[in-house]
N, C-alpha and C. Protein backbone atom coordinates (compact mmCIF):
# COMPACT_ATOMS: atom_id res chain seq x y z
N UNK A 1 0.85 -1.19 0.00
CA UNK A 1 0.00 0.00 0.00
C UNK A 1 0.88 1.24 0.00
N UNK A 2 0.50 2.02 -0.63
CA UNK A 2 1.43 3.59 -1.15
C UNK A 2 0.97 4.53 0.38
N UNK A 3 1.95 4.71 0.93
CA UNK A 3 1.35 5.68 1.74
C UNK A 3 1.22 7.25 0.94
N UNK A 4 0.26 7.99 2.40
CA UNK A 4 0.58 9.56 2.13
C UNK A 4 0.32 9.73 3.46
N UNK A 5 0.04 11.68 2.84
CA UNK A 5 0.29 12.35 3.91
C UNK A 5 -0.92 13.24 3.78
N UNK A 6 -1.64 14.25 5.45
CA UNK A 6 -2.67 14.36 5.38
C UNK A 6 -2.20 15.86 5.89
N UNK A 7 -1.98 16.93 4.86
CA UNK A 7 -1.79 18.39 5.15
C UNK A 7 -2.96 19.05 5.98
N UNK A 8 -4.14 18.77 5.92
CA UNK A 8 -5.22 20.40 6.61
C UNK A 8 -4.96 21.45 5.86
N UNK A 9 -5.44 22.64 6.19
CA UNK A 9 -4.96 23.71 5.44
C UNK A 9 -3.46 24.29 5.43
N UNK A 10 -2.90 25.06 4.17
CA UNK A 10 -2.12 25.62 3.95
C UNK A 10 -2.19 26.65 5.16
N UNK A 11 -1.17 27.26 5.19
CA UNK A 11 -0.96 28.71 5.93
C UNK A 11 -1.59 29.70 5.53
N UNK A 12 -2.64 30.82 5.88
CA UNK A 12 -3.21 32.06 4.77
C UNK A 12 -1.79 32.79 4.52
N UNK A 13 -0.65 33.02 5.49
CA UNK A 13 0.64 34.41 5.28
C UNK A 13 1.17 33.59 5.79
N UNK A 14 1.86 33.93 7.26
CA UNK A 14 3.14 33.26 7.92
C UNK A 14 3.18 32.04 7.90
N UNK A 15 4.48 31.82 7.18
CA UNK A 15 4.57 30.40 7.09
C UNK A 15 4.50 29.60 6.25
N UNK A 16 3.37 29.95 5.40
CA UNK A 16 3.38 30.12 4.16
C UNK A 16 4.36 29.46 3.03
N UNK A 17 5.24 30.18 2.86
CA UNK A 17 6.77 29.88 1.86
C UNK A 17 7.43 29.11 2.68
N UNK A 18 7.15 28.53 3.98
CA UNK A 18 8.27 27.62 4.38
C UNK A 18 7.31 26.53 4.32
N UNK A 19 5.84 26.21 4.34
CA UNK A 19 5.19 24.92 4.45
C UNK A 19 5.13 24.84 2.81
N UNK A 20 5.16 25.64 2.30
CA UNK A 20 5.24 24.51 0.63
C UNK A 20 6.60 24.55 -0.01
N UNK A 21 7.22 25.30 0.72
CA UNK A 21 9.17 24.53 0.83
C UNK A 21 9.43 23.40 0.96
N UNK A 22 8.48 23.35 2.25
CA UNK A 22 8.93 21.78 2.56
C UNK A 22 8.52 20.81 1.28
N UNK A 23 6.91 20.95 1.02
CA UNK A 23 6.14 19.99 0.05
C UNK A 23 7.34 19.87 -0.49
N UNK A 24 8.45 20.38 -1.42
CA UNK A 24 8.84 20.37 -2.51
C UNK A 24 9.50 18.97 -2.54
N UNK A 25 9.97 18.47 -1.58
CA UNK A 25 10.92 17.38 -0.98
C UNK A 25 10.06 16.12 -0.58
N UNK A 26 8.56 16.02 -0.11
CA UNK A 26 7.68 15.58 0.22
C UNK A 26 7.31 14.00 -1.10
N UNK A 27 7.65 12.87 -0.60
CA UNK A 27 7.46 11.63 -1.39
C UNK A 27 5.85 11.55 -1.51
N UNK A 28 5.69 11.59 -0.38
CA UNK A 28 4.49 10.54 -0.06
C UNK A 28 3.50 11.87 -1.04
N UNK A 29 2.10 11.07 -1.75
CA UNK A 29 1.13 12.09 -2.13
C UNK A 29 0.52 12.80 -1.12
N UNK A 30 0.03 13.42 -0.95
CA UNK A 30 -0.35 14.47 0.10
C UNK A 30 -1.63 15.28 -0.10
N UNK A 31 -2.79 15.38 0.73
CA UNK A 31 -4.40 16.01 0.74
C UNK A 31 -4.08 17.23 1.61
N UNK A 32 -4.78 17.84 1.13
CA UNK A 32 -4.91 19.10 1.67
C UNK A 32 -6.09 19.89 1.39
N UNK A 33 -6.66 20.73 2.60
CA UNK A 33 -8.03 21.07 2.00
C UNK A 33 -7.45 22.40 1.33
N UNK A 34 -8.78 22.94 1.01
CA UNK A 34 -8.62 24.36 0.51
C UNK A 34 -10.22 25.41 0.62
N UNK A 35 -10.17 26.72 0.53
CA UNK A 35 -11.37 27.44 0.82
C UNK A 35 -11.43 27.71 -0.97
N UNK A 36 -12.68 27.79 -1.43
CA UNK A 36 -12.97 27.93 -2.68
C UNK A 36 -12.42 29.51 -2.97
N UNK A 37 -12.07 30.24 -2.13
CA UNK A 37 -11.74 31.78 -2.50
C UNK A 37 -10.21 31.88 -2.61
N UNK A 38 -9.49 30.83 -2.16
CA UNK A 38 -7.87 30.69 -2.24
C UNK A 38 -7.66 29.13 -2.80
N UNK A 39 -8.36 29.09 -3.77
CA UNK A 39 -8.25 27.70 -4.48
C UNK A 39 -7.27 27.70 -5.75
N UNK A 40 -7.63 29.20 -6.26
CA UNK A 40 -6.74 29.76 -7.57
C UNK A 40 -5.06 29.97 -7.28
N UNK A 41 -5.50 30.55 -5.95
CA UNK A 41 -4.14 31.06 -5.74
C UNK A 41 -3.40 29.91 -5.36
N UNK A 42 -3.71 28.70 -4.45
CA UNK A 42 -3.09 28.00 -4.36
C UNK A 42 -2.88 26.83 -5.21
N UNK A 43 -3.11 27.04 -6.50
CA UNK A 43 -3.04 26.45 -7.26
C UNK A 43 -1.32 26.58 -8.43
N UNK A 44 -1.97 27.79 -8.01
CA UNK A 44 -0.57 29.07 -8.80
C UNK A 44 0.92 28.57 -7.69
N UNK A 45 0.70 28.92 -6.46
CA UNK A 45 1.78 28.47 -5.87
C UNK A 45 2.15 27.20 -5.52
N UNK A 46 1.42 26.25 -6.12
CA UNK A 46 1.71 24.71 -5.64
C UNK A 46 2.16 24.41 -6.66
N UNK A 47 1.84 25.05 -8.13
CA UNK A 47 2.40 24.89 -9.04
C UNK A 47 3.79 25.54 -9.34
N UNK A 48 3.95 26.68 -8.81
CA UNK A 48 4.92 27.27 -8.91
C UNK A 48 6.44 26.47 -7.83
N UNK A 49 5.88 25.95 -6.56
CA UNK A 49 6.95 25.74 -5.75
C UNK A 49 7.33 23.83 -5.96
N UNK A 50 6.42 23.34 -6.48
CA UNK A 50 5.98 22.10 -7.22
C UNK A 50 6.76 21.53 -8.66
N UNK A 51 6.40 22.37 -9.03
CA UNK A 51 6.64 22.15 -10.58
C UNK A 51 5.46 21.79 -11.29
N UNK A 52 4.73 22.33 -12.65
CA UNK A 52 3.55 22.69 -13.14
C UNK A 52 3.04 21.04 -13.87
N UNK A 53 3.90 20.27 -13.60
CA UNK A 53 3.72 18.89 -14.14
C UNK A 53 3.17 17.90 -12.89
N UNK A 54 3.24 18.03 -12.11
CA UNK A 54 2.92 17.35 -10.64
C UNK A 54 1.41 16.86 -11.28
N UNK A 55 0.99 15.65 -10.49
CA UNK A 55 -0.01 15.30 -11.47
C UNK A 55 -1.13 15.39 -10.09
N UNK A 56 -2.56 16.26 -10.46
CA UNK A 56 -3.39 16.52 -9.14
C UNK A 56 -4.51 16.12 -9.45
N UNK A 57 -5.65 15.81 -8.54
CA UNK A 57 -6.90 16.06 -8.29
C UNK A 57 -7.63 17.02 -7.41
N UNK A 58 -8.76 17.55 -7.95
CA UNK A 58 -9.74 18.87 -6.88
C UNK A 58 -10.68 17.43 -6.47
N UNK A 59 -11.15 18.35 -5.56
CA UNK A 59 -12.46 17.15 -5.00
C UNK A 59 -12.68 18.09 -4.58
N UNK A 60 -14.56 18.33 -4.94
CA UNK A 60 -15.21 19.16 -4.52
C UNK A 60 -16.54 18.58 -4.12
N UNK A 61 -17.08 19.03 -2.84
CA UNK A 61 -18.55 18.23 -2.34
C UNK A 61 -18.64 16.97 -2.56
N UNK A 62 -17.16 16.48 -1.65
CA UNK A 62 -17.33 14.63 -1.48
C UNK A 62 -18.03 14.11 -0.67
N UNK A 63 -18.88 13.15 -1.42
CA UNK A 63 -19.74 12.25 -0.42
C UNK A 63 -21.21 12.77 -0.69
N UNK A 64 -21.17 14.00 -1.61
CA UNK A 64 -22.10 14.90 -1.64
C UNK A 64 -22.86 15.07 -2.75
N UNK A 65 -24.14 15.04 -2.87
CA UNK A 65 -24.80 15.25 -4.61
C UNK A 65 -24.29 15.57 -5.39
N UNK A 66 -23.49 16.78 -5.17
CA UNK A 66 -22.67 17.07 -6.59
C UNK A 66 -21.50 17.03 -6.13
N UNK A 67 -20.82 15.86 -6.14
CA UNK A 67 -19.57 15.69 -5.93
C UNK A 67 -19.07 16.22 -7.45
N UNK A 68 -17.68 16.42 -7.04
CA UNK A 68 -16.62 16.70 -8.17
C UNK A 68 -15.76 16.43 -8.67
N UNK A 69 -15.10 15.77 -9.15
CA UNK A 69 -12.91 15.38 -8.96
C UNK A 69 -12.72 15.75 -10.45
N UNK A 70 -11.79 16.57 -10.66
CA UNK A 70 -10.99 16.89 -11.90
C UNK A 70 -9.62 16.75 -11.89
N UNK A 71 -9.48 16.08 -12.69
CA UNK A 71 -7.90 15.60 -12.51
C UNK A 71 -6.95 15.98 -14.00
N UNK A 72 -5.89 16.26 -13.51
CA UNK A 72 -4.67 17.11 -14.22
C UNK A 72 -3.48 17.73 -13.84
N UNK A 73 -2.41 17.65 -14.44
CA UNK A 73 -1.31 18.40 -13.95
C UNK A 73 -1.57 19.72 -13.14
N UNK A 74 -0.71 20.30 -11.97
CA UNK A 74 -0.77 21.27 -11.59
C UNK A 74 -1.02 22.57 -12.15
N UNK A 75 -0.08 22.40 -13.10
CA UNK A 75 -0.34 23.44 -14.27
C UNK A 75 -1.83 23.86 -14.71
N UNK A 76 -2.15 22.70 -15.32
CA UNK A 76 -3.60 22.67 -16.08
C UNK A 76 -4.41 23.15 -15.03
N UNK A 77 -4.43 22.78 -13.97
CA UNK A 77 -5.59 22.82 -13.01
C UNK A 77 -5.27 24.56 -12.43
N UNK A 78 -4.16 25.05 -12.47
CA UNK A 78 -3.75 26.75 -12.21
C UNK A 78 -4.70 27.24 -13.03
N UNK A 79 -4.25 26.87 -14.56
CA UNK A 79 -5.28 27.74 -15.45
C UNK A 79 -6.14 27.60 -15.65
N UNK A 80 -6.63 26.53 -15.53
CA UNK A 80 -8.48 25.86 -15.38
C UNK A 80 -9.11 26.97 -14.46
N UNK A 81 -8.41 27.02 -13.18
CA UNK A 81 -9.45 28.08 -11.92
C UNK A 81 -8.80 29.06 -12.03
N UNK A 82 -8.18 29.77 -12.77
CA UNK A 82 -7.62 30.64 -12.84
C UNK A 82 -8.35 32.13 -12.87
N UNK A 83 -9.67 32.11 -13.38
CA UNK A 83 -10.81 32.73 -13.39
C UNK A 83 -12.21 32.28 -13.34
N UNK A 84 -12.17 30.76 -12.34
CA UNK A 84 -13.51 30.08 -12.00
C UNK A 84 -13.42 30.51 -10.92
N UNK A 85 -15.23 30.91 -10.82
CA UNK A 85 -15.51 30.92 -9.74
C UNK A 85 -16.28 29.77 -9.00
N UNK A 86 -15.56 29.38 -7.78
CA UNK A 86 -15.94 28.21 -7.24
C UNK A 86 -16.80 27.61 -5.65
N UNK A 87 -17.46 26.91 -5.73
CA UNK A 87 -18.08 26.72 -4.16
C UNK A 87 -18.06 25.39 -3.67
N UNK A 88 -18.29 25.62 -2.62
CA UNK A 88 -18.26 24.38 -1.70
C UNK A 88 -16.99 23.55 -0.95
N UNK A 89 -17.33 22.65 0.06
CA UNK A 89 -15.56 22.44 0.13
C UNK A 89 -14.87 21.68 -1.18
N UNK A 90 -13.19 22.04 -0.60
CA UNK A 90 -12.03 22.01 -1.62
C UNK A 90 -11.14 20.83 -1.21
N UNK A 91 -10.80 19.31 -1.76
CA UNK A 91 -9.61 19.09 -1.57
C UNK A 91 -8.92 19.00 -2.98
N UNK A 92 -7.64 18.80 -2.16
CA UNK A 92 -6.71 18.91 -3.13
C UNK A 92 -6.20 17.60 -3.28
N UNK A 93 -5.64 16.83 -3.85
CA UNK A 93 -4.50 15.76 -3.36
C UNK A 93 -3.53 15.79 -4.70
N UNK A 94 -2.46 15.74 -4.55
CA UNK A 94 -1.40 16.25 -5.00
C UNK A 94 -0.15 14.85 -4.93
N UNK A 95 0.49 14.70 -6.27
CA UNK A 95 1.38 13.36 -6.31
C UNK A 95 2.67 13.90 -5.55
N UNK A 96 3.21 12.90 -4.94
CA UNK A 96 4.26 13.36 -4.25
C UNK A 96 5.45 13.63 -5.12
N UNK A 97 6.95 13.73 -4.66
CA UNK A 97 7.69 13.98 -5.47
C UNK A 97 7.99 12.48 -6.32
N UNK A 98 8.59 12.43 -7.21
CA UNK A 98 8.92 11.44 -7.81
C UNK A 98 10.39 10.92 -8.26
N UNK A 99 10.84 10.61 -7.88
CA UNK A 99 12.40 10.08 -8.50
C UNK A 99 12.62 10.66 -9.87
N UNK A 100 13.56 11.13 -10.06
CA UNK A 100 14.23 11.42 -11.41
C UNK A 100 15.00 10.17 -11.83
N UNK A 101 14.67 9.58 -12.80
CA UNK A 101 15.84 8.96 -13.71
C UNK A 101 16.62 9.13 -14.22
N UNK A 102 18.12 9.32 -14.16
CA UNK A 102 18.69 9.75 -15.02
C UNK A 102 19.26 8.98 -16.03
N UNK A 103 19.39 9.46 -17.40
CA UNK A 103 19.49 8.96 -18.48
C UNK A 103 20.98 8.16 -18.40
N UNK A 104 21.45 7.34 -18.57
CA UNK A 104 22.61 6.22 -19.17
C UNK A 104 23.06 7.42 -19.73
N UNK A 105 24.58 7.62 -19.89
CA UNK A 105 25.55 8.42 -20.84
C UNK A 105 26.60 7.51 -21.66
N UNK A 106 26.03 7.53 -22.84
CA UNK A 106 27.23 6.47 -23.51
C UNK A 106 28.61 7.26 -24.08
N UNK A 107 29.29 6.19 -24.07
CA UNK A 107 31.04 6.93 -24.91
C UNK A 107 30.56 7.88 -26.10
N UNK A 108 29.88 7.36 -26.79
CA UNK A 108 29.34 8.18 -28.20
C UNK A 108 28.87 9.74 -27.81
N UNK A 109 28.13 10.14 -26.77
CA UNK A 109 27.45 10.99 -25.99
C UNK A 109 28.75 12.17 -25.97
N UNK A 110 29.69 11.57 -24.96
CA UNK A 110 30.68 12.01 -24.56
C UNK A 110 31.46 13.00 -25.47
């Protein structure tokens, strides 16, 4: 079983730039709620401190008649709400970091 991790809300100011510092380093996938009025913005900075490829889901009114989940890179999902206006509760869940592979270097390369 894949673990994660269970954020609560972001910081509104203090603290802020050091709790999605940390994310950046963060394996495990990770939930976090969000208020529909700082959904854009934290979209922008999760993408920004993230990297815009991170692969996410919104969940909106789970469990609930009109549930929601849209799923897409960080990126996509910045500019998706980028000028939606949105209601109800917000999660987020967000892929953790991922290993880089690095490519084999052959003599030919060299």
């Amino acid at each position: 079983m894949e673990r994660f991790a269970f954020e609560g809300f972001l910081p509104k100011k203090k603290g802020r730039h050091t709790r999605l510092q940390e994310l950046t380093d963060e394996p495990r996938t990770f939930a976090l709620f969000e208020s529909p009025q700082r959904l854009a913005r934290t979209l922008s900075d999760l993408a920004e401190y993230l990297g815009e490829d991170r692969r996410s889901v919104i969940c909106r009114e789970l469990t609930k008649l009109h549930e929601e989940v849209v799923r897409g890179t960080l990126g996509e999902l910045a500019e998706t709400y980028a000028d939606q206006s949105v209601k109800g509760e917000i999660t987020l869940v967000v892929e953790g970091r991922t290993r880089r592979v690095r490519k084999a270097v052959n003599n030919t390369e060299i």
